[in-house]
N, C-alpha and C. Protein backbone atom coordinates (compact mmCIF):
# COMPACT_ATOMS: atom_id res chain seq x y z
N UNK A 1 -151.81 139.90 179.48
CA UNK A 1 -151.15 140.44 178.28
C UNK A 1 -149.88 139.64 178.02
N UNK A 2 -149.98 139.46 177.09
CA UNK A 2 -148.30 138.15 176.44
C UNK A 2 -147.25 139.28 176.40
N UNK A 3 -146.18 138.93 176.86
CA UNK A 3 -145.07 139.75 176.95
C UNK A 3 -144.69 139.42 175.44
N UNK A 4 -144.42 139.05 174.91
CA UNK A 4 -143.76 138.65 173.42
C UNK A 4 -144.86 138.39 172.38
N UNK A 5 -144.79 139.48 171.57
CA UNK A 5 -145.87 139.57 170.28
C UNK A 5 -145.69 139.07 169.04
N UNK A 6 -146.34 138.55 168.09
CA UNK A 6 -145.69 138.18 167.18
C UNK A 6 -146.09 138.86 166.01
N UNK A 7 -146.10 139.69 165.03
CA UNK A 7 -146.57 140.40 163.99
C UNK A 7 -146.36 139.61 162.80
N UNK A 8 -147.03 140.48 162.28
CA UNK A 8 -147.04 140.10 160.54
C UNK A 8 -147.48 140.84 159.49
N UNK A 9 -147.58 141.06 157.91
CA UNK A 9 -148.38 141.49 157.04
C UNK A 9 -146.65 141.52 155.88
N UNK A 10 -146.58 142.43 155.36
CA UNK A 10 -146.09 142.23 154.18
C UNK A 10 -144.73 142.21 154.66
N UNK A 11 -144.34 143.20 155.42
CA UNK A 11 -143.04 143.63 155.85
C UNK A 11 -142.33 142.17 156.66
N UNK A 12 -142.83 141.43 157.18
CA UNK A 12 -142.79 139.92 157.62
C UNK A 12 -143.94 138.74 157.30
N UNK A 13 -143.55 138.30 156.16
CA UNK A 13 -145.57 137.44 155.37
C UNK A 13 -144.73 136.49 156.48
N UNK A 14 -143.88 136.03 157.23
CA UNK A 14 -144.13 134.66 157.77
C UNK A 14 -143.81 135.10 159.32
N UNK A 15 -144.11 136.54 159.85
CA UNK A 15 -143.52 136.64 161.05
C UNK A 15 -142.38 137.37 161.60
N UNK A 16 -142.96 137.88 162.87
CA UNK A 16 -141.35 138.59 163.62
C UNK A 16 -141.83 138.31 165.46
N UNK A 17 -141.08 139.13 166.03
CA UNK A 17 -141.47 139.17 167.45
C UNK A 17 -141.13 140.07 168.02
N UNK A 18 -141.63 141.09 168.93
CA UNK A 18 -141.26 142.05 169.60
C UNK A 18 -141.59 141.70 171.19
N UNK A 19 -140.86 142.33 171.87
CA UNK A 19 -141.00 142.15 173.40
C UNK A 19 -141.97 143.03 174.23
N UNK A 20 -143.08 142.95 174.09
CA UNK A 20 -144.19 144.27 174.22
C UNK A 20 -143.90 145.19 175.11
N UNK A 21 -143.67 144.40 176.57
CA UNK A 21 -143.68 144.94 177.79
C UNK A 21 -142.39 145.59 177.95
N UNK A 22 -141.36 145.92 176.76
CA UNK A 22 -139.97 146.78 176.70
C UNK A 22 -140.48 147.62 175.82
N UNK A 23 -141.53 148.26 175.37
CA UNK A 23 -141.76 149.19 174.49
C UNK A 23 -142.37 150.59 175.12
N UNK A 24 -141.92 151.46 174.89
CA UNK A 24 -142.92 153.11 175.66
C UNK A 24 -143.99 152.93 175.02
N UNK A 25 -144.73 153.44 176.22
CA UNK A 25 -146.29 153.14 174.89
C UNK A 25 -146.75 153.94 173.99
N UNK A 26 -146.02 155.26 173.79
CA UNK A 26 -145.80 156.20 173.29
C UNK A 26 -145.42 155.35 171.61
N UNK A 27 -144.38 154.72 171.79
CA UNK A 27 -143.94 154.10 170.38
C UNK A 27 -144.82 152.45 170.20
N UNK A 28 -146.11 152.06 170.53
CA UNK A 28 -146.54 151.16 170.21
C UNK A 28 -147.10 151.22 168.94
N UNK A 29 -147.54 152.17 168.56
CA UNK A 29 -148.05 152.83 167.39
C UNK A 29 -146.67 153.74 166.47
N UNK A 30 -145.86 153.59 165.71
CA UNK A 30 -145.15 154.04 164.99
C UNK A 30 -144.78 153.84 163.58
N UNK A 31 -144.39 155.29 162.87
CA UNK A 31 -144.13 155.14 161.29
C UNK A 31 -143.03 156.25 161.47
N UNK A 32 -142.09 155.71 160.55
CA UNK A 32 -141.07 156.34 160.21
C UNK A 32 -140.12 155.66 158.94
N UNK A 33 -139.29 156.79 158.57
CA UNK A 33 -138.52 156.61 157.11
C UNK A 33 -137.25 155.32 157.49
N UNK A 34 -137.06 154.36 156.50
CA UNK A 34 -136.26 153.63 157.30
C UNK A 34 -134.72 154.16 156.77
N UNK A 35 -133.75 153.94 157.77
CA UNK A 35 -132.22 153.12 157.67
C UNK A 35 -131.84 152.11 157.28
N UNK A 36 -131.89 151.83 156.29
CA UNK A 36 -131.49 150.39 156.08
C UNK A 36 -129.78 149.75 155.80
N UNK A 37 -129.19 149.01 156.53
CA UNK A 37 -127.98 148.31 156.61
C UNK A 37 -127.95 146.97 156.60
N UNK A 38 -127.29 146.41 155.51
CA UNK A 38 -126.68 145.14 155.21
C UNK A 38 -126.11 144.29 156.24
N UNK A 39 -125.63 144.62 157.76
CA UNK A 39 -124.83 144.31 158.89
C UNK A 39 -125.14 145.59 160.08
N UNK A 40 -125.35 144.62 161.17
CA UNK A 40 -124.77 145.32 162.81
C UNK A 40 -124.00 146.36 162.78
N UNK A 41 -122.92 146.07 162.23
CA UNK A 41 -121.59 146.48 162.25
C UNK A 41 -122.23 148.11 161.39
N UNK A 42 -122.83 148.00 160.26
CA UNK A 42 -122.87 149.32 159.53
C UNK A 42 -124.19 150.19 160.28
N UNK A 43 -125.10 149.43 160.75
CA UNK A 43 -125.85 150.08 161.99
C UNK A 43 -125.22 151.15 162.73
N UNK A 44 -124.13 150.35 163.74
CA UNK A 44 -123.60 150.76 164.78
C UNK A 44 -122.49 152.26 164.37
N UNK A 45 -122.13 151.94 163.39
CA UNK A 45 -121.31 153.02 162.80
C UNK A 45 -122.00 154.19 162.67
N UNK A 46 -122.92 154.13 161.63
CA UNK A 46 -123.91 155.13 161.70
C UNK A 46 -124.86 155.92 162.68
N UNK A 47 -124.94 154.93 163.84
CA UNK A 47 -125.47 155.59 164.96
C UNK A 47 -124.53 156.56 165.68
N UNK A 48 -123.22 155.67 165.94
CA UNK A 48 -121.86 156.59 166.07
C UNK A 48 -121.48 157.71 165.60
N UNK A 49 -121.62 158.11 164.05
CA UNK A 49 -121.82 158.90 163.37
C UNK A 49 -122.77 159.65 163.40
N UNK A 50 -123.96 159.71 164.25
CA UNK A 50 -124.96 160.57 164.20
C UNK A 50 -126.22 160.73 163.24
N UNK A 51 -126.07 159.69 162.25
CA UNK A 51 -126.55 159.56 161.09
C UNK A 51 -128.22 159.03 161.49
N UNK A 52 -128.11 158.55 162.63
CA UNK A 52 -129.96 158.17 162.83
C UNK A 52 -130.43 159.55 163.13
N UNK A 53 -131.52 160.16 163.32
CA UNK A 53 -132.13 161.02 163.83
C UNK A 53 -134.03 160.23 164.23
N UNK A 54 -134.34 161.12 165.10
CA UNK A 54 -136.21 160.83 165.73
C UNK A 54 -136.35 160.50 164.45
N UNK A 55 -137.20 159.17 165.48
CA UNK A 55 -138.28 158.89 164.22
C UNK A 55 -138.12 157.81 162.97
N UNK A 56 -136.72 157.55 162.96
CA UNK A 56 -135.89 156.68 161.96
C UNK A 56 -136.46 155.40 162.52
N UNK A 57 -136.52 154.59 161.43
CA UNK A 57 -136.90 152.85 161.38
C UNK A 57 -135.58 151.97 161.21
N UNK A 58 -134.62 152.01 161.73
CA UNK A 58 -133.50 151.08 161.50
C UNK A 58 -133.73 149.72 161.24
N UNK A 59 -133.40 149.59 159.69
CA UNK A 59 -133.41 148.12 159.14
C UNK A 59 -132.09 147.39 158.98
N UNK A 60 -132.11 146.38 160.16
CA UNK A 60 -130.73 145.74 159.55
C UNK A 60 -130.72 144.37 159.26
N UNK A 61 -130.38 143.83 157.87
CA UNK A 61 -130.65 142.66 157.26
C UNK A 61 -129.33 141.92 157.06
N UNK A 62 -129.45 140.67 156.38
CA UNK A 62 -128.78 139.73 155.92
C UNK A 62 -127.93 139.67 157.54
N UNK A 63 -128.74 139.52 158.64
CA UNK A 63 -127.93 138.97 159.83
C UNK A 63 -128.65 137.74 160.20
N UNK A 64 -129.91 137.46 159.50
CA UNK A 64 -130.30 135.92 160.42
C UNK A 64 -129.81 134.66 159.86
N UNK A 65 -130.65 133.47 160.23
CA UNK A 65 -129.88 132.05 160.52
C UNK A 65 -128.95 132.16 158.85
N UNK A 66 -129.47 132.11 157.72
CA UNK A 66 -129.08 131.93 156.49
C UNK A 66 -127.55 133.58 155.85
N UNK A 67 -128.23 134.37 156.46
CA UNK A 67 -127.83 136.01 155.97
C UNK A 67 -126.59 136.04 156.84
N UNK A 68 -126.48 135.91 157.98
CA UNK A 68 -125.09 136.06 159.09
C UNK A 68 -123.79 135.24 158.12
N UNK A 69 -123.73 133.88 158.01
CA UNK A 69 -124.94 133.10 158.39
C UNK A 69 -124.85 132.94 160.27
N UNK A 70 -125.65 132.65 161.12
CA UNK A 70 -125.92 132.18 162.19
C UNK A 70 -126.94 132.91 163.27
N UNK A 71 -127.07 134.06 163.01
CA UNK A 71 -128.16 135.07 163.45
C UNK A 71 -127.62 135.37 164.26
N UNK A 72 -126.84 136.15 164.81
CA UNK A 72 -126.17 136.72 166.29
C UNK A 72 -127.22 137.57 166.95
N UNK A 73 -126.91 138.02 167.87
CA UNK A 73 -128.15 139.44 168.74
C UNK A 73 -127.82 140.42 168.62
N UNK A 74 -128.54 141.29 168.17
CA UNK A 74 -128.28 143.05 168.06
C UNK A 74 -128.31 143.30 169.07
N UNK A 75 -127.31 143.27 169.94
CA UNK A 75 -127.41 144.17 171.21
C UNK A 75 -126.79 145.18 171.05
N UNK A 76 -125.80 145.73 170.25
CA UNK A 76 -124.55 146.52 170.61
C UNK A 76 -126.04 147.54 169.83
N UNK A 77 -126.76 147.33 168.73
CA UNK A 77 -127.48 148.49 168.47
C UNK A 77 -128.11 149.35 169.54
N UNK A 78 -128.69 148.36 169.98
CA UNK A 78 -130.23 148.93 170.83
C UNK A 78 -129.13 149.63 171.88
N UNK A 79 -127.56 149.48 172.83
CA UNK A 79 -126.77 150.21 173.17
C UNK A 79 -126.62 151.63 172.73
N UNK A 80 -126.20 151.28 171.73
CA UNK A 80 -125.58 152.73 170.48
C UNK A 80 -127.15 153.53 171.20
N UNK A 81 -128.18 153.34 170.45
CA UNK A 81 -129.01 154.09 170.85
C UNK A 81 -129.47 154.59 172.11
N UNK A 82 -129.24 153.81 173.30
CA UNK A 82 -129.58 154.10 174.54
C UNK A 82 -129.01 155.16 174.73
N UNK A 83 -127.24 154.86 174.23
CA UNK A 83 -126.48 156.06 174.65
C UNK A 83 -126.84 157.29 173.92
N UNK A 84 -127.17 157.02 172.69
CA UNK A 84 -127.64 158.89 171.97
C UNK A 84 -129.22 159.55 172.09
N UNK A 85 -129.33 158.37 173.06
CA UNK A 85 -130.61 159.24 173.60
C UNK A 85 -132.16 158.57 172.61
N UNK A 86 -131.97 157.63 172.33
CA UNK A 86 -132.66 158.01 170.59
C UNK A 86 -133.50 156.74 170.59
N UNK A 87 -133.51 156.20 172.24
CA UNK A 87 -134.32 154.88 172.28
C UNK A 87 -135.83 154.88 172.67
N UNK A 88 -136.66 155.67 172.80
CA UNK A 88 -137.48 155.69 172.56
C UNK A 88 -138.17 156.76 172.07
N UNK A 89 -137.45 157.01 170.54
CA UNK A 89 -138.10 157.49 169.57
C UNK A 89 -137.86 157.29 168.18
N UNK A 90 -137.03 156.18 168.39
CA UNK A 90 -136.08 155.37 167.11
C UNK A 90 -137.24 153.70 166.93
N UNK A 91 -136.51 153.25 165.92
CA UNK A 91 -137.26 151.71 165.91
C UNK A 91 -135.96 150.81 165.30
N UNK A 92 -135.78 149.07 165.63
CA UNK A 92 -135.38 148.73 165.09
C UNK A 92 -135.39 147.44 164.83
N UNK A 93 -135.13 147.26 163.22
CA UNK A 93 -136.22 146.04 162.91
C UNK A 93 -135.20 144.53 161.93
N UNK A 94 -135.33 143.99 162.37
CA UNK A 94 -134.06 142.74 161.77
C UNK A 94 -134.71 141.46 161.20
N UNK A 95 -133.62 140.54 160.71
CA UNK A 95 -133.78 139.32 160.26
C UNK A 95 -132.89 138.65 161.59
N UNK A 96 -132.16 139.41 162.68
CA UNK A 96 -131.59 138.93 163.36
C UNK A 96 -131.99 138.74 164.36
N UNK A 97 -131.66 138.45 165.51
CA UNK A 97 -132.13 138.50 166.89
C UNK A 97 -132.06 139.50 167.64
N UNK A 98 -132.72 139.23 169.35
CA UNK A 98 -132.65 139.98 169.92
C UNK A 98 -132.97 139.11 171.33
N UNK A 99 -132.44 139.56 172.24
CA UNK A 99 -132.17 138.57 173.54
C UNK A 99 -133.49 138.92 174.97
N UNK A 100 -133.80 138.15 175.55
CA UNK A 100 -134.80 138.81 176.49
C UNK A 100 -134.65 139.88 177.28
N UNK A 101 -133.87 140.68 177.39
CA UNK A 101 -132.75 141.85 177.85
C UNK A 101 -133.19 143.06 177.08
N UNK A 102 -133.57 142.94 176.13
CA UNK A 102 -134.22 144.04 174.78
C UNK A 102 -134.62 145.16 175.79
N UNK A 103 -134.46 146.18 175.26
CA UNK A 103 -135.62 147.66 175.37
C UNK A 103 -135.84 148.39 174.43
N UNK A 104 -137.07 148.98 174.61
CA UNK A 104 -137.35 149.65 173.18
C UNK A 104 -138.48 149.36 171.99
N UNK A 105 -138.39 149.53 171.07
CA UNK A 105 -139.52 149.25 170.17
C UNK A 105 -138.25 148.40 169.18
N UNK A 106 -137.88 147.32 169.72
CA UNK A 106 -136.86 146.54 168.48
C UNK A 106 -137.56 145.41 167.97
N UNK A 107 -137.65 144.97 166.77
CA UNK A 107 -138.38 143.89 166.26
C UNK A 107 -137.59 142.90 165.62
N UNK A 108 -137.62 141.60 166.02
CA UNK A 108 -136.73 140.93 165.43
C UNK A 108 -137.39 139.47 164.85
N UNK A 109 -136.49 138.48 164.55
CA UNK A 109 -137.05 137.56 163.79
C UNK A 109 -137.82 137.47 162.50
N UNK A 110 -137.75 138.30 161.98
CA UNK A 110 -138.13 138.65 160.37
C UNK A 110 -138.20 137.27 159.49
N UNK A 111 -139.37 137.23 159.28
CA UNK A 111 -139.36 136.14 158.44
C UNK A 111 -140.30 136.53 157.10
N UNK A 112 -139.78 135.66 155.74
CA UNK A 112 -138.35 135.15 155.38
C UNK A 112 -137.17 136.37 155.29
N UNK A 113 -136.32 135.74 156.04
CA UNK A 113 -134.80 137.16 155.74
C UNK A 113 -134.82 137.39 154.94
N UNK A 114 -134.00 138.66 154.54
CA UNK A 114 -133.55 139.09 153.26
C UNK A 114 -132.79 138.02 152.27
N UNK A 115 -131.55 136.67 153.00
CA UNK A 115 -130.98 136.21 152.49
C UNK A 115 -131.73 134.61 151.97
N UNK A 116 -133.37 134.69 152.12
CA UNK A 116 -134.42 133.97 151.57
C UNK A 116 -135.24 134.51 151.02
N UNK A 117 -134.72 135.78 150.87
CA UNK A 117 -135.74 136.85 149.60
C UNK A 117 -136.95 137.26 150.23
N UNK A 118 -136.58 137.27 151.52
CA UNK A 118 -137.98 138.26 152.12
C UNK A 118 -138.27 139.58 151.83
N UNK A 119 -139.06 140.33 152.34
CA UNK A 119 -139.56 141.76 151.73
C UNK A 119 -138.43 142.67 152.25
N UNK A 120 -138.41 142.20 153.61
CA UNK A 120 -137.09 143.00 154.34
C UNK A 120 -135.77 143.55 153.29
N UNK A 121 -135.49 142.13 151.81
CA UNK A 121 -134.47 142.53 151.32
C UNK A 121 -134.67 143.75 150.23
N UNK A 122 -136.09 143.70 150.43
CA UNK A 122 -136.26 144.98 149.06
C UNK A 122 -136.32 146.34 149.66
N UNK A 123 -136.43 146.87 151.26
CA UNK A 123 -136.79 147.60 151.56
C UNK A 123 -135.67 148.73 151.35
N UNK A 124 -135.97 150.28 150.76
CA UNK A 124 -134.63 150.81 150.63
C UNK A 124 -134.84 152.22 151.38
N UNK A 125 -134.11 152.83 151.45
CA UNK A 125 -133.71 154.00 152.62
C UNK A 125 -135.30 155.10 152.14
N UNK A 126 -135.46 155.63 152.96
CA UNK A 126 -136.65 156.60 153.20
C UNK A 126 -138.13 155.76 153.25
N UNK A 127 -138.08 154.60 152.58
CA UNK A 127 -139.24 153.67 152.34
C UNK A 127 -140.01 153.90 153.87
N UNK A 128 -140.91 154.11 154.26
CA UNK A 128 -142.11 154.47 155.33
C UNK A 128 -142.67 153.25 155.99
N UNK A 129 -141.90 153.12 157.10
CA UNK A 129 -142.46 151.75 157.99
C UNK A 129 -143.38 151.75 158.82
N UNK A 130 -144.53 151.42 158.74
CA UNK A 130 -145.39 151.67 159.76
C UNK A 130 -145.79 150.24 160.58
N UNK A 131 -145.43 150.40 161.87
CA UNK A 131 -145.85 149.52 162.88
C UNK A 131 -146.64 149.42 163.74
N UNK A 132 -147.80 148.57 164.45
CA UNK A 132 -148.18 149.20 165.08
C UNK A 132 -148.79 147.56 165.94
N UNK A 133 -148.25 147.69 167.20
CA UNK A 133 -147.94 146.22 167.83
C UNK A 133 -149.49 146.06 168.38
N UNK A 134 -150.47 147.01 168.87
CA UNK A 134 -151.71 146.30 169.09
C UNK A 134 -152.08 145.48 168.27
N UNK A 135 -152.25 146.36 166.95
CA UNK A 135 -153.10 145.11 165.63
C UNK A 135 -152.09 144.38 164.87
N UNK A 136 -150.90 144.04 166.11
CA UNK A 136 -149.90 143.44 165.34
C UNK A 136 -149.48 143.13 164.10
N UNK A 137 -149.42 144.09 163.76
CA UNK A 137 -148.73 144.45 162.13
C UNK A 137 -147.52 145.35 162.26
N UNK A 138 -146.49 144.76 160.75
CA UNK A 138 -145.51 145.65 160.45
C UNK A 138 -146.04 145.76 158.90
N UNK A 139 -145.61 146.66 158.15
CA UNK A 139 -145.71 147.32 156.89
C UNK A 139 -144.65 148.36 156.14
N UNK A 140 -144.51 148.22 155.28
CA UNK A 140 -143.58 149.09 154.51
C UNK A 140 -144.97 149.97 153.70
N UNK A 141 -145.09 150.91 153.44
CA UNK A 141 -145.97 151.80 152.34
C UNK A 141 -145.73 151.49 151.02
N UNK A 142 -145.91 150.37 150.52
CA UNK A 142 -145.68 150.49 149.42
C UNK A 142 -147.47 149.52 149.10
N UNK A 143 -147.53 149.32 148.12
CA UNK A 143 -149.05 148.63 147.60
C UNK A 143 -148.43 147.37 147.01
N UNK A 144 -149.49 146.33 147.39
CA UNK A 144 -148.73 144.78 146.79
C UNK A 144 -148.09 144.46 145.65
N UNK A 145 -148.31 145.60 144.58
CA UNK A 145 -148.09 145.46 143.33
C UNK A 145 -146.77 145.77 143.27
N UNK A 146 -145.98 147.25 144.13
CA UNK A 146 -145.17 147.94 144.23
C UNK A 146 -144.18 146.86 144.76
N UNK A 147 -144.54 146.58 145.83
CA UNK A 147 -143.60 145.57 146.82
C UNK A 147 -143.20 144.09 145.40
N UNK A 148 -144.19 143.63 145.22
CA UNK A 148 -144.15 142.74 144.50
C UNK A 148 -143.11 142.70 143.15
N UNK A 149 -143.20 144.18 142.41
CA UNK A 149 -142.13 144.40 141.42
C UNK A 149 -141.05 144.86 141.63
N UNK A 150 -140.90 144.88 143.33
CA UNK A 150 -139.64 145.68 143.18
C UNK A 150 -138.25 144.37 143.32
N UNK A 151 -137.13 144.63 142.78
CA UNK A 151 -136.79 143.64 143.22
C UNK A 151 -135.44 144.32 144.44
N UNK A 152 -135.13 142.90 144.79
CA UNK A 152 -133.92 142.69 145.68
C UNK A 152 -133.04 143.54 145.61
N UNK A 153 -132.83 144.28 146.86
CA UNK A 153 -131.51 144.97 146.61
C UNK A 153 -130.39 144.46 147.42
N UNK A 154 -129.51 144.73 146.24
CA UNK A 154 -128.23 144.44 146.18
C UNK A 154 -127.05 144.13 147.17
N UNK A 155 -126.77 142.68 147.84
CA UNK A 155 -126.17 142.98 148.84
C UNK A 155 -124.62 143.52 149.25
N UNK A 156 -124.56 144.64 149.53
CA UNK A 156 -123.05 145.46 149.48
C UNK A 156 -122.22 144.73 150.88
N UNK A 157 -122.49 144.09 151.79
CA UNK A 157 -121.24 143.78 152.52
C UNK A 157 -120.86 142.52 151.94
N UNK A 158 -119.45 142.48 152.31
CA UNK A 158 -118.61 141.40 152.17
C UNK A 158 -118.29 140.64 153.02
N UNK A 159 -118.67 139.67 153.88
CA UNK A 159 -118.07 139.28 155.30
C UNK A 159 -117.63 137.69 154.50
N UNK A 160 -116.22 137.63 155.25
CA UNK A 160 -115.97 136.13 155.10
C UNK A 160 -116.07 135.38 155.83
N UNK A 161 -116.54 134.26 155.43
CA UNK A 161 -116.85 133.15 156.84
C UNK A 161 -116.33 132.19 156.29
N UNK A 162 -116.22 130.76 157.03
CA UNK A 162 -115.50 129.76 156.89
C UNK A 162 -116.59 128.83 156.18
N UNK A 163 -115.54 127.50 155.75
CA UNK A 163 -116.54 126.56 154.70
C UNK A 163 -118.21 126.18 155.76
N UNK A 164 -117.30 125.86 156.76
CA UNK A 164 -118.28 125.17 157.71
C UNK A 164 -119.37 126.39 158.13
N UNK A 165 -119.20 127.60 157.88
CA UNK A 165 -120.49 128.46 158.41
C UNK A 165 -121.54 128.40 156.75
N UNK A 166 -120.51 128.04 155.65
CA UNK A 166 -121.39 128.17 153.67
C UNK A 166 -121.90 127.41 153.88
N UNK A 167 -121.51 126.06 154.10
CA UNK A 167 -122.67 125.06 154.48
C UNK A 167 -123.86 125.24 155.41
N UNK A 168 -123.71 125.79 156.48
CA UNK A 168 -124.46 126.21 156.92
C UNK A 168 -125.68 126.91 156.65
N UNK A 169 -125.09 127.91 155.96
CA UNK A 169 -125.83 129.04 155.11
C UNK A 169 -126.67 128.50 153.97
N UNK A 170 -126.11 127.40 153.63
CA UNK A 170 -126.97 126.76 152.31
C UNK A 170 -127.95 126.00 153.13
N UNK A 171 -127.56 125.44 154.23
CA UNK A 171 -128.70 124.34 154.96
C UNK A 171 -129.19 124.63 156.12
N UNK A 172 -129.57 125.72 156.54
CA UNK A 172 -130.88 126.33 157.52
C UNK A 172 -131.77 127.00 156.52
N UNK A 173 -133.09 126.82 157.65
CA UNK A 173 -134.66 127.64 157.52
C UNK A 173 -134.02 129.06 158.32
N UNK A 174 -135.28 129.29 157.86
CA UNK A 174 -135.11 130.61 158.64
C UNK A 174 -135.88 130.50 159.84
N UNK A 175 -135.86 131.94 160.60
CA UNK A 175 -136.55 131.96 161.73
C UNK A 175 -137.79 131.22 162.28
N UNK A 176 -138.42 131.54 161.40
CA UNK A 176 -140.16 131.18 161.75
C UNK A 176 -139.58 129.77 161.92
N UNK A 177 -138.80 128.80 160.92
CA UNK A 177 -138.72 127.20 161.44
C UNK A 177 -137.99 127.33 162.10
N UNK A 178 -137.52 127.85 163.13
CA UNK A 178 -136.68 127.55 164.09
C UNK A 178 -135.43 127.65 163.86
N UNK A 179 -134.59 128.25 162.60
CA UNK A 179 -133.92 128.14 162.28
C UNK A 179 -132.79 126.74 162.65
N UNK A 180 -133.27 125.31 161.91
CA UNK A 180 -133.29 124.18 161.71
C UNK A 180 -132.35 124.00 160.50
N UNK A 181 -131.57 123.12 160.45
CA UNK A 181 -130.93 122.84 159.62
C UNK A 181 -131.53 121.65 158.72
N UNK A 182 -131.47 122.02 157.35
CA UNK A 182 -131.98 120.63 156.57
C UNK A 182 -131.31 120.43 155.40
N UNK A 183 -131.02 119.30 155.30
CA UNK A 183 -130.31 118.99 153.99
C UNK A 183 -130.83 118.90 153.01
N UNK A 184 -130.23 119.74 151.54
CA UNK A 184 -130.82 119.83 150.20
C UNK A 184 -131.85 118.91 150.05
N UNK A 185 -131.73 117.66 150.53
CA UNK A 185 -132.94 116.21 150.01
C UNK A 185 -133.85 116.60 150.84
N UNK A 186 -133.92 117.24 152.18
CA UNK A 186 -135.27 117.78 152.44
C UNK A 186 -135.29 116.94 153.60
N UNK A 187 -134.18 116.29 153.94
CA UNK A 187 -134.28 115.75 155.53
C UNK A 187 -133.90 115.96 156.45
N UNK A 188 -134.44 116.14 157.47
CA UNK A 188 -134.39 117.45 158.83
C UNK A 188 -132.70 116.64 159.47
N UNK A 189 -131.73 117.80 159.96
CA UNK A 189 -130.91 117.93 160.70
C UNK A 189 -131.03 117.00 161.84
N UNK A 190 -132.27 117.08 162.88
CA UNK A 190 -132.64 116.30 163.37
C UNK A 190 -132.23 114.85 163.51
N UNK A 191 -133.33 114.46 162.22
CA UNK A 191 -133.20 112.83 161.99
C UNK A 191 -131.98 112.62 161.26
N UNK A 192 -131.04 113.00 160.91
CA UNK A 192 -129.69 112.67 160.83
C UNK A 192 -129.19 112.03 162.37
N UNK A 193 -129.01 113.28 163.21
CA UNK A 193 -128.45 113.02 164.54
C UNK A 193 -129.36 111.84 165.28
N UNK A 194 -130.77 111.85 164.95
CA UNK A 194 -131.14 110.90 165.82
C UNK A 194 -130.33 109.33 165.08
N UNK A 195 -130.24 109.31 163.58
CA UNK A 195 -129.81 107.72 163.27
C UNK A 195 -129.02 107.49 164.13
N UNK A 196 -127.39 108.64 164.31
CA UNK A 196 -126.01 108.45 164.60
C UNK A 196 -126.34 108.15 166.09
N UNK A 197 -127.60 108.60 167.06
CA UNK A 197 -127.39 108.40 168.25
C UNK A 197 -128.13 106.90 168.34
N UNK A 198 -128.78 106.57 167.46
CA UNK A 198 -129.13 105.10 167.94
C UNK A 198 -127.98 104.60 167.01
N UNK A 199 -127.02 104.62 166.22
CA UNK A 199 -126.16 104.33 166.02
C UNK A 199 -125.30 103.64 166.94
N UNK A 200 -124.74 104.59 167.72
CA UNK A 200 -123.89 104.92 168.67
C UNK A 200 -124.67 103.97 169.89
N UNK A 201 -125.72 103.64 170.31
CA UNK A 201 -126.79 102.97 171.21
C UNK A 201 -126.30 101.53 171.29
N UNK A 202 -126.40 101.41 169.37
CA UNK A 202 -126.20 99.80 169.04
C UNK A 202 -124.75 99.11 169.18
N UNK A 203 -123.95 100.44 168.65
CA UNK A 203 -122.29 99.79 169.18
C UNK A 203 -122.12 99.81 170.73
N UNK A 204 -122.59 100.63 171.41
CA UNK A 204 -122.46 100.84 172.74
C UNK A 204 -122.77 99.48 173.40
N UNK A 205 -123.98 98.68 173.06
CA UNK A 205 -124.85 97.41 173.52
C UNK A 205 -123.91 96.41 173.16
N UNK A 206 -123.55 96.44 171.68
CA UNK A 206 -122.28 95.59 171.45
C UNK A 206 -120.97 95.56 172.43
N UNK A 207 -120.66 96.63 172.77
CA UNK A 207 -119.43 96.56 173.34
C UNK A 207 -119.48 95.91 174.19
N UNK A 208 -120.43 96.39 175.22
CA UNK A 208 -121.02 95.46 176.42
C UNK A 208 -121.26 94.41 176.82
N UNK A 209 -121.74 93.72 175.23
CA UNK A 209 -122.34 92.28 175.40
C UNK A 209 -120.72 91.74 174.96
């Protein structure tokens, strides 16, 4: 059995990953109304606040490579919950990460994020998530047509970041590519660094000789 699953269907058309062998098997099969939060940070509050109850689908978006920008790890969530008791009968589902340390039914890597107009960004509070990691699928209840017209909602946090994280934000993929950096012309991050290191090869040989 693969410890790390990878799902898909509307709720992720390009992908997520869950950690199988951290899940009760009780919650391998689950549907519930979601939570949805713009940031960690408004997660964690709300759990603090008492505001999750059984059964809740916690959605928290605009945290991966492009949405953060940089994708940090939800750990402090899947915490919050340990402590209110509420971890294995809660779910929680991101554009962000999640570290090999995970417990629980948490799903991460959402692809495309919300902040690449994935489905994740349309999903809104009570919307009905149904998961269910054997036939590796995630789903929102809505019908293709529904999902399809609905649009984007609105992103309410404000976080400021520096020039060097906007650039950023303008020039990564998302998850599924590895979250890779590429420049507007469409040439990988990569082969930039490789010119500068044979760059750097050829002055190096010079110096020498």
């Amino acid at each position: 059995v693969r410890e790390i699953e990878e799902l898909r269907r509307c709720a992720a058309q390009d992908g997520c990953v869950v950690k199988r062998s951290a899940v009760d098997p009780s919650m391998l099969k689950h549907s519930g109304p979601a939570r949805v939060f713009d940031s960690e940070d408004e997660a964690i509050a709300a759990i603090y606040d008492g505001q999750i109850k059984d059964g809740d689908v916690v959605v928290i978006r605009y945290e991966g490579p492009r949405g953060g920008p940089g994708m940090r790890e939800m750990y402090l969530t899947l915490k919050m919950l340990v402590g209110q008791g509420l971890a294995k009968s809660t779910a929680v589902i991101t554009d962000g990460r999640f570290s090999g340390g995970t417990s629980g039914l948490s799903i991460g890597h959402i692809s495309p994020e919300a902040a690449s107009g994935g489905a994740i960004g349309k999903i809104k509070d009570g919307d009905i998530i149904v998961i269910d990691i054997p036939s590796r699928s995630i789903n929102v209840k809505l019908t293709d047509e529904e999902l399809a017209a609905r649009p984007m909602q609105p992103l309410k946090r404000n976080r400021v970041v520096s020039k060097a994280l906007q650039h950023y934000a303008k020039s990564v993929s998302s998850a599924d590519e590895q979250g890779k950096m590429i420049q507007e012309t469409g040439e990988k991050f990569e082969v930039i660094l490789e010119k500068i290191s044979e760059l750097s090869e050829i002055r190096a040989g010079s110096s020498i000789a």
